[in-house]
C-alpha atoms as a PDB file:
ATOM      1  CA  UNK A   1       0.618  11.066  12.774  1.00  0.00           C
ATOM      2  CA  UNK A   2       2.159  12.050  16.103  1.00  0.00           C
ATOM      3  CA  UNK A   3      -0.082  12.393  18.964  1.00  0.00           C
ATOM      4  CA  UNK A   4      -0.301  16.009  20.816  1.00  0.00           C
ATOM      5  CA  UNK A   5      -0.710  17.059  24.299  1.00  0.00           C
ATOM      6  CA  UNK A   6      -3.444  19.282  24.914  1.00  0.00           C
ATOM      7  CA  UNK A   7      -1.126  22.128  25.588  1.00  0.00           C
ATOM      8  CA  UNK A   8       0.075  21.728  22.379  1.00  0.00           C
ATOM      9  CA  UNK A   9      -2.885  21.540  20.440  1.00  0.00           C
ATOM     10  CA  UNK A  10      -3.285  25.141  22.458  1.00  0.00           C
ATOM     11  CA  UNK A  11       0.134  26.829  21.875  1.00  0.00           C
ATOM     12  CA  UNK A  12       1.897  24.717  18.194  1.00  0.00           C
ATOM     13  CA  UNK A  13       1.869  25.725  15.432  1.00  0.00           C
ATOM     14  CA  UNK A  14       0.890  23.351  12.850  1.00  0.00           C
ATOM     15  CA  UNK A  15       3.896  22.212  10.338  1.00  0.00           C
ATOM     16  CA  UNK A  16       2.153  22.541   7.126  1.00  0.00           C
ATOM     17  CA  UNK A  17       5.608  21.236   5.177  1.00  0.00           C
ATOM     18  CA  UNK A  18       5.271  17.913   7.420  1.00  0.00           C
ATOM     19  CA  UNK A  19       5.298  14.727   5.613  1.00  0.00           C
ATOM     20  CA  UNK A  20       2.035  13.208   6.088  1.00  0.00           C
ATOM     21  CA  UNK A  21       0.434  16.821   4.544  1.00  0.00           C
ATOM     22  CA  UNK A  22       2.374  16.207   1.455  1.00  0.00           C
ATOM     23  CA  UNK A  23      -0.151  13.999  -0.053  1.00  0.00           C
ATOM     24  CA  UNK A  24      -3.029  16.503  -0.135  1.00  0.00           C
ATOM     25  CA  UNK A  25      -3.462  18.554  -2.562  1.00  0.00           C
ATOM     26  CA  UNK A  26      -2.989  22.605  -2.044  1.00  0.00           C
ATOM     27  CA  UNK A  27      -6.954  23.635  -1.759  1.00  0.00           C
ATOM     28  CA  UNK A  28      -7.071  20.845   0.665  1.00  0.00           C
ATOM     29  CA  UNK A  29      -4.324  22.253   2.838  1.00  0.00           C
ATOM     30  CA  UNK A  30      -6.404  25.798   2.398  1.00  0.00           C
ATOM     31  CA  UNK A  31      -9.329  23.873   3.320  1.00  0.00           C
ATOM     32  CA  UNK A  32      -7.926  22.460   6.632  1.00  0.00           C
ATOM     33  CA  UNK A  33      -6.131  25.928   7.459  1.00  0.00           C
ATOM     34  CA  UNK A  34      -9.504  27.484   7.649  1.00  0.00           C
ATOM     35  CA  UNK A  35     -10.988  24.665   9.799  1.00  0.00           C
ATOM     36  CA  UNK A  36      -8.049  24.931  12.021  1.00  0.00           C
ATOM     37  CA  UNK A  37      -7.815  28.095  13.102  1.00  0.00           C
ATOM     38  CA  UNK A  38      -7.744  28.697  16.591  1.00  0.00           C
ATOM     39  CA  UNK A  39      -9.459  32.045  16.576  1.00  0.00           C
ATOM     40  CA  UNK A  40     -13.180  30.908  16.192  1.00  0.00           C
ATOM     41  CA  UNK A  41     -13.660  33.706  14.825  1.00  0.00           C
ATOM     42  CA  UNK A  42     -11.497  33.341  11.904  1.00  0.00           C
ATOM     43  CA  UNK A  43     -13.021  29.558  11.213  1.00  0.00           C
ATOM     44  CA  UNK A  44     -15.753  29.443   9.006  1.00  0.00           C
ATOM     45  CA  UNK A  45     -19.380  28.097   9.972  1.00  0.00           C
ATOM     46  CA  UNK A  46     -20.681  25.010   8.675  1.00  0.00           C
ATOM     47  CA  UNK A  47     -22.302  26.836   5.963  1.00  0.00           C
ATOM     48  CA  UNK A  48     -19.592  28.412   5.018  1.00  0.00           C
ATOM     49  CA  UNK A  49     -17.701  25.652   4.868  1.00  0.00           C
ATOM     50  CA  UNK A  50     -19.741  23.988   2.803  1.00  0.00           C
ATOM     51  CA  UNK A  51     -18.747  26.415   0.250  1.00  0.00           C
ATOM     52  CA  UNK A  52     -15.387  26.057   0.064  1.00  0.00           C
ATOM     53  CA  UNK A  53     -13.870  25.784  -3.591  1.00  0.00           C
ATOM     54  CA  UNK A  54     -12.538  22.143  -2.546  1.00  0.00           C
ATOM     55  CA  UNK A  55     -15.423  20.598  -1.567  1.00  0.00           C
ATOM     56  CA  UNK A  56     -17.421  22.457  -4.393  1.00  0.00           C
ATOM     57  CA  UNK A  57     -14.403  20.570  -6.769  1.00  0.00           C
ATOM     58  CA  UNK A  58     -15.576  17.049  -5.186  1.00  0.00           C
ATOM     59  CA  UNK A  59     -12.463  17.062  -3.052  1.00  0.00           C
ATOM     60  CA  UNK A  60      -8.961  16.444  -3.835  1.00  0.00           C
ATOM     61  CA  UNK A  61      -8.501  13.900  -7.238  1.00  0.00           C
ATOM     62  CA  UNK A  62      -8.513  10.397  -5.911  1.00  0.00           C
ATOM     63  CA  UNK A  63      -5.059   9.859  -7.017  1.00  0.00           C
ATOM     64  CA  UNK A  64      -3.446  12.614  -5.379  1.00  0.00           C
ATOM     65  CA  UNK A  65      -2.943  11.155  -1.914  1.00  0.00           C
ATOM     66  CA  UNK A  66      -2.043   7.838  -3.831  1.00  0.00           C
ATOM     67  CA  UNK A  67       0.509   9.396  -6.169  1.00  0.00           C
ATOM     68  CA  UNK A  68       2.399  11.205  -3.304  1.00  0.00           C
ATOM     69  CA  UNK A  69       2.963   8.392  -1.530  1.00  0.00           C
ATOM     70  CA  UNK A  70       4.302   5.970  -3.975  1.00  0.00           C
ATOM     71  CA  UNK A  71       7.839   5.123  -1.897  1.00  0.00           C
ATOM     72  CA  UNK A  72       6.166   5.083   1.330  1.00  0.00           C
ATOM     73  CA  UNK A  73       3.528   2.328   0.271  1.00  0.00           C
ATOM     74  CA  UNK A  74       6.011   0.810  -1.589  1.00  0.00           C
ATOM     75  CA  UNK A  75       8.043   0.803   1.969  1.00  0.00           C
ATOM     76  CA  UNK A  76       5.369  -0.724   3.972  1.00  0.00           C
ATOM     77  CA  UNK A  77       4.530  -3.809   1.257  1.00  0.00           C
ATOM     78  CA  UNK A  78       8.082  -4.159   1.520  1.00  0.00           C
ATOM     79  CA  UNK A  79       8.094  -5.297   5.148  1.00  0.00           C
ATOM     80  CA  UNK A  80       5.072  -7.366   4.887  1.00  0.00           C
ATOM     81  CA  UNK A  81       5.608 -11.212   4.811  1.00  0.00           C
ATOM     82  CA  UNK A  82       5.943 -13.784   1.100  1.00  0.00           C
ATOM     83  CA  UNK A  83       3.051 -15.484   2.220  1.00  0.00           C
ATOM     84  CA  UNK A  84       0.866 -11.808   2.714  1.00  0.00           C
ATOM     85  CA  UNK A  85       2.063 -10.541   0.028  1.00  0.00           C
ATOM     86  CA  UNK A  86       1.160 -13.375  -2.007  1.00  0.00           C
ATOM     87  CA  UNK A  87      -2.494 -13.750  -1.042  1.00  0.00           C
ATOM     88  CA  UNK A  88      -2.849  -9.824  -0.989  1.00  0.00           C
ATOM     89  CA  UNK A  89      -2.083 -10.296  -4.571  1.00  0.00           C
ATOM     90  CA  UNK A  90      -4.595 -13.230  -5.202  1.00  0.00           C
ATOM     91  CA  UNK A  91      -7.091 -10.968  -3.517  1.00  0.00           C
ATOM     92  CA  UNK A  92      -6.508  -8.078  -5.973  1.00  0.00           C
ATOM     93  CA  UNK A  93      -6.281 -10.252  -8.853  1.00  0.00           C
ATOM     94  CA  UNK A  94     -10.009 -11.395  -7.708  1.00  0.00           C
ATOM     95  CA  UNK A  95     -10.834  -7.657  -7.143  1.00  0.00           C
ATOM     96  CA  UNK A  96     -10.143  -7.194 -10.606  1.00  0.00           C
ATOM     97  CA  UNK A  97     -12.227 -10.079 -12.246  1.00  0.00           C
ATOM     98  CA  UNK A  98     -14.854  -8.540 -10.076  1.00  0.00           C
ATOM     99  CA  UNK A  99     -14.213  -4.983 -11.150  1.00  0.00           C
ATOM    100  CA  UNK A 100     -14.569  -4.036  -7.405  1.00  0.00           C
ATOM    101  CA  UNK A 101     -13.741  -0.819  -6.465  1.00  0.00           C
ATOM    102  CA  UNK A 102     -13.914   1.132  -9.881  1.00  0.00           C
ATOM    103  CA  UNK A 103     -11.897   4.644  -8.934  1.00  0.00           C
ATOM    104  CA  UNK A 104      -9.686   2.874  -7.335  1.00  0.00           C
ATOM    105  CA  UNK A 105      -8.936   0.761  -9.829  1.00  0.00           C
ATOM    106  CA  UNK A 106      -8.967   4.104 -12.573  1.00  0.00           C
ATOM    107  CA  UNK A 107      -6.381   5.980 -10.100  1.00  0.00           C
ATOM    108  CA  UNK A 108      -4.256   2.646 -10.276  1.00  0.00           C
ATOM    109  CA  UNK A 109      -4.182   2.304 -13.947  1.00  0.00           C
ATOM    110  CA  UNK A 110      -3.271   5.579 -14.532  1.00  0.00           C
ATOM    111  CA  UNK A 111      -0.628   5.677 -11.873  1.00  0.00           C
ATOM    112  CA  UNK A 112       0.575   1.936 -14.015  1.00  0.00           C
ATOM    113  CA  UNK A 113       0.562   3.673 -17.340  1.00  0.00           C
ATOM    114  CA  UNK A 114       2.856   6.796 -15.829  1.00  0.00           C
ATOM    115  CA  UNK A 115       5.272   4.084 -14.616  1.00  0.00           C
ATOM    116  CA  UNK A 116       4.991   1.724 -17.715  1.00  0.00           C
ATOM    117  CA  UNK A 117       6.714   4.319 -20.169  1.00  0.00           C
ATOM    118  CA  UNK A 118       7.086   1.678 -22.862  1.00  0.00           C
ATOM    119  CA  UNK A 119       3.200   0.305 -22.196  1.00  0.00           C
ATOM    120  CA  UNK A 120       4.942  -3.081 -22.251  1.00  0.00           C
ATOM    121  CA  UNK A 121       2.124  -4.065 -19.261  1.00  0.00           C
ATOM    122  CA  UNK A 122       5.002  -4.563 -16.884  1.00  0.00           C
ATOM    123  CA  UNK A 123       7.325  -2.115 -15.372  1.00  0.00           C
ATOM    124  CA  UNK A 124      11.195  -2.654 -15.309  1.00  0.00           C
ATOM    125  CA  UNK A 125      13.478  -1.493 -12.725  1.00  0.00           C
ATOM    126  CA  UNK A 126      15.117   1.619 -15.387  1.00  0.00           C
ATOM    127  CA  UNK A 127      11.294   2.400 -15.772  1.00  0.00           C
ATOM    128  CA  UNK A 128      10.479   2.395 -12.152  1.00  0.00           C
ATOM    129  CA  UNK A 129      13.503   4.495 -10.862  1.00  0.00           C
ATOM    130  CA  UNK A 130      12.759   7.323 -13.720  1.00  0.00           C
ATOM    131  CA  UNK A 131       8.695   7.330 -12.737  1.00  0.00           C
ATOM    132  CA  UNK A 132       9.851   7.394  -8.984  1.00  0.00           C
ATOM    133  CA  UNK A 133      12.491  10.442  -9.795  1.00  0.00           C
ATOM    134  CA  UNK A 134       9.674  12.171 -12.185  1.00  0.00           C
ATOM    135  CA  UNK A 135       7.531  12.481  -9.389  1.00  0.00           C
ATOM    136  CA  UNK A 136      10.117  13.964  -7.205  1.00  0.00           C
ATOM    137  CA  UNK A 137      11.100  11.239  -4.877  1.00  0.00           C
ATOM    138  CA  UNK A 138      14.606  11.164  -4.047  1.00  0.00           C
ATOM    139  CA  UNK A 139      15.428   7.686  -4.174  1.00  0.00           C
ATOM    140  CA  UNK A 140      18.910   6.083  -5.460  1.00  0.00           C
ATOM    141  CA  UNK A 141      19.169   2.874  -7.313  1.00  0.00           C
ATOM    142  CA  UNK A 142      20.131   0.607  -4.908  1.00  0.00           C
ATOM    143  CA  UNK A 143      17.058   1.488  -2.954  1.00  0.00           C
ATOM    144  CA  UNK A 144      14.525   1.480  -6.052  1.00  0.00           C
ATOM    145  CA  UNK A 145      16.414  -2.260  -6.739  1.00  0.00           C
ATOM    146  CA  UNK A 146      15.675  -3.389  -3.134  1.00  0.00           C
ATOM    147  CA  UNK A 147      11.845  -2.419  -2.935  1.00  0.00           C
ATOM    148  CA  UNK A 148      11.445  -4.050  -6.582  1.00  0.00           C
ATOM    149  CA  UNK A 149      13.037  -7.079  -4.843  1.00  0.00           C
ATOM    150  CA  UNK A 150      10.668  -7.228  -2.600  1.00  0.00           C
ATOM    151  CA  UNK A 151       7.053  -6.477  -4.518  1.00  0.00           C
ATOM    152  CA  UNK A 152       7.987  -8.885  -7.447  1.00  0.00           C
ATOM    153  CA  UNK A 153       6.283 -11.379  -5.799  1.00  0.00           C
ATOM    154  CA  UNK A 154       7.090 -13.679  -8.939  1.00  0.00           C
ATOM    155  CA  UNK A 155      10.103 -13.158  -9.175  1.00  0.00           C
ATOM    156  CA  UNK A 156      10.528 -12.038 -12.755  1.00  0.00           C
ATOM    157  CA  UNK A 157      12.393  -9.183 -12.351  1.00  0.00           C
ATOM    158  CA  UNK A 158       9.372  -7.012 -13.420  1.00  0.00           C
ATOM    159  CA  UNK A 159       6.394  -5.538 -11.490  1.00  0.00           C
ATOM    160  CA  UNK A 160       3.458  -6.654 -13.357  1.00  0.00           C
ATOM    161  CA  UNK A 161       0.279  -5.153 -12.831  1.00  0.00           C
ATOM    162  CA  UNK A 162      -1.247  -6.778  -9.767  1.00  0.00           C
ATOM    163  CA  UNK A 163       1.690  -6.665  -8.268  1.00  0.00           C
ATOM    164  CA  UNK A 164       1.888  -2.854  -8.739  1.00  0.00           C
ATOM    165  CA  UNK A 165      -1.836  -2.222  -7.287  1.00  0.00           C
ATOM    166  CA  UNK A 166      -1.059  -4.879  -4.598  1.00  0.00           C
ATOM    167  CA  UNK A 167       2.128  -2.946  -3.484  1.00  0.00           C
ATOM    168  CA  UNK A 168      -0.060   0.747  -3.267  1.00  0.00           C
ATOM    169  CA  UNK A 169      -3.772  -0.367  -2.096  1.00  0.00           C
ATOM    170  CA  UNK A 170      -4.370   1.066   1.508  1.00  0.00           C
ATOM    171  CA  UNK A 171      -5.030  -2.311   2.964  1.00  0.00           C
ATOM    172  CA  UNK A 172      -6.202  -0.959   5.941  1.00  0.00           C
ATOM    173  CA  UNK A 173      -8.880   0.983   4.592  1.00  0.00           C
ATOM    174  CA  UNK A 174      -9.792  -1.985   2.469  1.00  0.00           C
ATOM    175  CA  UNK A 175      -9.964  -4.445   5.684  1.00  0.00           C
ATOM    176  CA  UNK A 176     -13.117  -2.398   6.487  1.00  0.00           C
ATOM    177  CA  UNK A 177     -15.294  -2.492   4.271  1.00  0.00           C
ATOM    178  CA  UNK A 178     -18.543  -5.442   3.885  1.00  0.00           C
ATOM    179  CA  UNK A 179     -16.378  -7.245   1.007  1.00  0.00           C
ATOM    180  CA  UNK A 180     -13.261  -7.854   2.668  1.00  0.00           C
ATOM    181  CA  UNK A 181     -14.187 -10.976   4.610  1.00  0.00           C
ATOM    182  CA  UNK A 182     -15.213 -12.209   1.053  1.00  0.00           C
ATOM    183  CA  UNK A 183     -12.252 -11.575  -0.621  1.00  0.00           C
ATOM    184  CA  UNK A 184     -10.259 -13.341   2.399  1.00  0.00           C
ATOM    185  CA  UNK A 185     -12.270 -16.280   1.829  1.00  0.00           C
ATOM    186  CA  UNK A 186     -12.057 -16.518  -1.869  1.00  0.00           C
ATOM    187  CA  UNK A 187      -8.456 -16.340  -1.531  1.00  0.00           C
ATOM    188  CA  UNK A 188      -8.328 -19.264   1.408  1.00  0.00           C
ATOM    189  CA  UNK A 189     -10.459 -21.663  -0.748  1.00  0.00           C
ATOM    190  CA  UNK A 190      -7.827 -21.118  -3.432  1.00  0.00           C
ATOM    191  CA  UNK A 191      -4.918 -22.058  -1.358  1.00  0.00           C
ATOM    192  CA  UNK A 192      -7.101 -25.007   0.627  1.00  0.00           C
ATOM    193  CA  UNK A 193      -6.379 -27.252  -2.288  1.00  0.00           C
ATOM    194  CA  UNK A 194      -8.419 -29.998  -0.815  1.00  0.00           C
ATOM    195  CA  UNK A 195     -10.954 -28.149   1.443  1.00  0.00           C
ATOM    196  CA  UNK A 196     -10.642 -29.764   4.401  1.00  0.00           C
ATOM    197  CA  UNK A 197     -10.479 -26.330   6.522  1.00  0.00           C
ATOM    198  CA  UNK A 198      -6.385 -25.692   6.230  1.00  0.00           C
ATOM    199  CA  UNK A 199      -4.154 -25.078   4.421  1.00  0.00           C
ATOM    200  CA  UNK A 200      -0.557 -27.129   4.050  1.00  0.00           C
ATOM    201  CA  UNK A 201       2.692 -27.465   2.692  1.00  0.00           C
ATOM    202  CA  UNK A 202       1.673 -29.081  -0.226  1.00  0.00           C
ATOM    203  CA  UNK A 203      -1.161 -26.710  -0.756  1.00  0.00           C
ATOM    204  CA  UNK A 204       1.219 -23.714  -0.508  1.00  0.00           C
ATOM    205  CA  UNK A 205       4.008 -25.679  -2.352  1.00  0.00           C
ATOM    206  CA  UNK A 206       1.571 -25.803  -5.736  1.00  0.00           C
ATOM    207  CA  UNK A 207       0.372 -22.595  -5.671  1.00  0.00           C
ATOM    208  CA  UNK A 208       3.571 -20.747  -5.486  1.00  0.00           C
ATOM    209  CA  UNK A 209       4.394 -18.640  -8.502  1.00  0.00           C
ATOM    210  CA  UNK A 210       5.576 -20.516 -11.127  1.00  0.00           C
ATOM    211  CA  UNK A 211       8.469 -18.215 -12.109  1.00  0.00           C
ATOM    212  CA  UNK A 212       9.524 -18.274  -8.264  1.00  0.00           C
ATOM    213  CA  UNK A 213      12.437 -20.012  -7.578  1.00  0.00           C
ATOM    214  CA  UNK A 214      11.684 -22.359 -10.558  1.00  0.00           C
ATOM    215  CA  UNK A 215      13.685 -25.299 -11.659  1.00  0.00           C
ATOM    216  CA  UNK A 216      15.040 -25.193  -7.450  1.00  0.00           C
ATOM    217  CA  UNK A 217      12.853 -27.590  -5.918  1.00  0.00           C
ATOM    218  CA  UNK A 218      15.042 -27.508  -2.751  1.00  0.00           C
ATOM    219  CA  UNK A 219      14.295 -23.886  -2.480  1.00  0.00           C
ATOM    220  CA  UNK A 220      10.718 -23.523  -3.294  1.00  0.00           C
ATOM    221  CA  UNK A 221      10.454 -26.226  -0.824  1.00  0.00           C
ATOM    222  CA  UNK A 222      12.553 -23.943   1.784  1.00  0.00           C
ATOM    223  CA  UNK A 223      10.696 -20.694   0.877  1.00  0.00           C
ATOM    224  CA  UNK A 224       7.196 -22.172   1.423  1.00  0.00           C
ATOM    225  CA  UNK A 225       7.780 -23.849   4.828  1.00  0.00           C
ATOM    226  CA  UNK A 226       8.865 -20.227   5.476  1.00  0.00           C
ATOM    227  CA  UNK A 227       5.725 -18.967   4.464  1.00  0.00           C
ATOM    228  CA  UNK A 228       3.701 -22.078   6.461  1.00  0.00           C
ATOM    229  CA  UNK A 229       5.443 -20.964   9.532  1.00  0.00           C
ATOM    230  CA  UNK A 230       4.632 -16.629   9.089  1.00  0.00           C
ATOM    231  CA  UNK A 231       1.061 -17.858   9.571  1.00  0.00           C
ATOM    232  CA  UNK A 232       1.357 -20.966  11.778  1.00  0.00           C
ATOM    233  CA  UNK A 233       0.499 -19.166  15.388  1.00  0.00           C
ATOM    234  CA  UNK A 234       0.190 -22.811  17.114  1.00  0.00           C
ATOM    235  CA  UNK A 235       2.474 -24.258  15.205  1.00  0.00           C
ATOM    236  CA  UNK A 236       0.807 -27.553  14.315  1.00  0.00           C
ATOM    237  CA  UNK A 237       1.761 -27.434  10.981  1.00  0.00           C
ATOM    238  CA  UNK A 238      -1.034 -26.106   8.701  1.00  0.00           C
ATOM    239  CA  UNK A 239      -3.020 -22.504   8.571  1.00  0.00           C
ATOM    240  CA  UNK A 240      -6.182 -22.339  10.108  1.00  0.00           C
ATOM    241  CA  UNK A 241      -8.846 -19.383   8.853  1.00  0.00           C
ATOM    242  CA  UNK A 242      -8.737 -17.149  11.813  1.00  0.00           C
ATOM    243  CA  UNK A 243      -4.808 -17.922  11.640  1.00  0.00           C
ATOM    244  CA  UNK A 244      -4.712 -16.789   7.822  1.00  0.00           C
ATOM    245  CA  UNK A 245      -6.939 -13.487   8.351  1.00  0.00           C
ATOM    246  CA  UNK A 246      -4.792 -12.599  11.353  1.00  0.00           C
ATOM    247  CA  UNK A 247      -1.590 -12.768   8.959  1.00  0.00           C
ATOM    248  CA  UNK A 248      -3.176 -10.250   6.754  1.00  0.00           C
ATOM    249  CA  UNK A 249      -4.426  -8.134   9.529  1.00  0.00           C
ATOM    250  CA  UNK A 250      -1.050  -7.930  11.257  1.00  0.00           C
ATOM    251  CA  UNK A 251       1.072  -4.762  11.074  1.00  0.00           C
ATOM    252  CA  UNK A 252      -2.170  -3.006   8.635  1.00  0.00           C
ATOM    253  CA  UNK A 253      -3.557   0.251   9.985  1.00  0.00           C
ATOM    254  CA  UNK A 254      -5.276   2.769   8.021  1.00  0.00           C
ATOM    255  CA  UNK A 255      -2.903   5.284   9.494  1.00  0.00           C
ATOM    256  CA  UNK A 256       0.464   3.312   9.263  1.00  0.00           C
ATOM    257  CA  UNK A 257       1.695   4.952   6.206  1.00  0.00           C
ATOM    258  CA  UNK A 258       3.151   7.695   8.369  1.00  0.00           C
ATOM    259  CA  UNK A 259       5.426   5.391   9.537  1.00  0.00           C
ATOM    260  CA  UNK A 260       7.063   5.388   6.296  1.00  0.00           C
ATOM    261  CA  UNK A 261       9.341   7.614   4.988  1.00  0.00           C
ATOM    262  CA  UNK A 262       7.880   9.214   1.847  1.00  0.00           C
ATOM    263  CA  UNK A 263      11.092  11.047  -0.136  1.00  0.00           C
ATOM    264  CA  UNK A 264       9.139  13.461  -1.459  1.00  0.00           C
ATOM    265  CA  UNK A 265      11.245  16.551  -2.799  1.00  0.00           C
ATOM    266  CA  UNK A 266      10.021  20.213  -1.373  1.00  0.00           C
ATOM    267  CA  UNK A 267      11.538  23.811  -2.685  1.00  0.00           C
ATOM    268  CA  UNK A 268      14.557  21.653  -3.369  1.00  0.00           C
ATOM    269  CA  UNK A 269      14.902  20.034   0.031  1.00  0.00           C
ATOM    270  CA  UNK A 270      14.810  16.401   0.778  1.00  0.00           C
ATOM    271  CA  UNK A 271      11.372  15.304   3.370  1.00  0.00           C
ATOM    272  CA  UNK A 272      12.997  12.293   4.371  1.00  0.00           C
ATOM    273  CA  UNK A 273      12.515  11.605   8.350  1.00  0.00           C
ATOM    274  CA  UNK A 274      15.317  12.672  10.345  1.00  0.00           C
ATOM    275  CA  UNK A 275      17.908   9.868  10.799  1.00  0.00           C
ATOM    276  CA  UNK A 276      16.727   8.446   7.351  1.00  0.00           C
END
C-alpha cells in the first residue's frame, strides 16, 4: 500500500473502494472501520473488540483474500523468471507430497475446481477466461492468453494443478516460515543432478519439462542457458545455493501484490489502476 504522511494519517479520509481493500471480506472492512476511527471515542476497547462478529466468525474465510486477487497474483508470477517459476513449482509439488500447509491447500483446491468447469484436472484457456469473468475481473482474451503463456510452465497449453497453486501462493508469506529453507533445499538437491554443490547446464538441461520445447533440442538448449544465467550472479557458469535462494527471494514481498493491478469489477465500474 501507499505510504502516508503523518498529516495525512490526521486529516484523509480512508478510500474504502481502494484496491488493496477489495480482497477482504465486508465484516472485515466493518471491523477495521471501527478500529480506525479517529475519534477515540468512537473506537472500541480491546474488550470490545474482541467481540466483534468477525473475529467471533474466526475471521474472514481463508479464500477470500485469495479469490479476489486471482489476476493480480496471476500478474506477479507472470513477471517472475522460467527458472523461478520452475523450482517454485517443484517446491509446491513437494508441498503437496508432504501435505504441508492443509487450508491452504483446501482454499486452492476449491479455487481449482471453480476454474476446472469440466473437472478434467487441468484448466484450458476458454475455462480460465469464463472463471476469471465469473468472478468479476474484467479481463479480455488476449490478456487471459498472455498470463496463461506465462504460468504454463510446461508448456502444454493447459494450467495443471501445481501450476495453478504455484501461480496464487503468497510466496512471500511462505519465505517466512521454519519450512521454507527446507523446501529450497529439497528442490536444489533435485536440480544438483550430481551433488557436487551446483547446479549446471546439463543439470538444468534434464530436468526441464518434458513437454517444453520438446523435439527442439536447439531451443531447450537456448531456453536453459537462459535460465543458468537468471541465477548466475558471478557468472562462472553454474548456480551456487545462496545464488539459487537469492533467485527465489528476488522481487517477493509479502506486500507486493499491491503492485498489481487486480481488475476487480465494483457497482459496475472497472478498479483497474489509473493508466492501466
Amino acid at each position: 500500500m501507499r505510504s502516508l504522511s503523518l498529516g495525512a494519517v490526521l486529516s484523509q479520509e480512508i478510500d474504502w473502494n481502494a484496491p488493496e481493500l477489495q480482497a477482504l471480506s465486508q465484516p472485515a472492512r466493518a471491523f477495521l472501520q471501527r478500529l480506525l476511527q479517529r475519534n477515540p471515542q468512537l473506537r472500541p476497547s480491546a474488550a470490545e473488540a474482541l467481540e466483534d462478529p468477525w473475529l467471533g466468525e474466526g475471521g474472514a474465510p481463508a479464500d477470500a483474500p485469495l479469490k479476489g486477487s486471482v489476476v493480480a497474483r496471476l500478474q506477479r508470477f507472470a513477471t517472475y523468471s522460467h527458472l523461478k517459476q520452475l523450482v517454485l513449482r517443484m517446491i509446491t509439488e513437494d508441498m503437496r507430497r508432504k501435505g504441508s500447509t492443509p487450508s491452504l491447500a483446501a482454499a486452492m483446491q476449491d479455487l481449482f475446481a471453480e476454474y476446472d468447469s469440466d473437472a478434467s484436472g487441468s484448466i484450458s484457456f476458454e475455462e480460465l477466461t469464463t472463471g476469471l469473468r465469473v468472478q468479476g475481473y474484467e479481463i479480455n482474451e488476449s490478456e487471459v492468453r498472455q498470463l496463461m503463456g506465462r504460468i504454463d510452465t510446461d508448456n502444454t497449453g493447459q494450467v495443471e494443478g501445481d501450476e495453478f497453486v504455484a501461480a496464487l501462493v503468497d510466496w512471500g508469506q511462505l519465505m517466512q516460515t521454519q519450512e521454507w529453507n527446507e523446501y529450497v533445499d529439497a528442490a536444489f538437491s533435485r536440480l544438483d543432478v550430481d551433488g557436487d554443490g551446483f547446479i549446471e547446464l546439463e543439470e538444468l538441461l534434464t530436468q526441464m519439462p518434458q513437454g517444453f520445447l520438446e523435439g527442439n533440442t536447439e531451443e531447450r538448449m537456448a531456453e536453459a542457458k537462459r535460465m543458468l544465467r537468471e541465477a548466475d550472479a558471478n557468472g562462472d557458469g553454474k548456480i551456487s545455493r545462496a545464488e539459487f535462494s537469492g533467485l527465489l527471494r528476488e522481487n517477493v514481498t509479502p506486500d507486493s501484490l499491491s503492485l498489481y493491478d487486480n481488475r476487480l469489477r465494483l457497482r459496475g465500474q472497472s478498479l483497474a489502476a489509473p493508466g492501466a
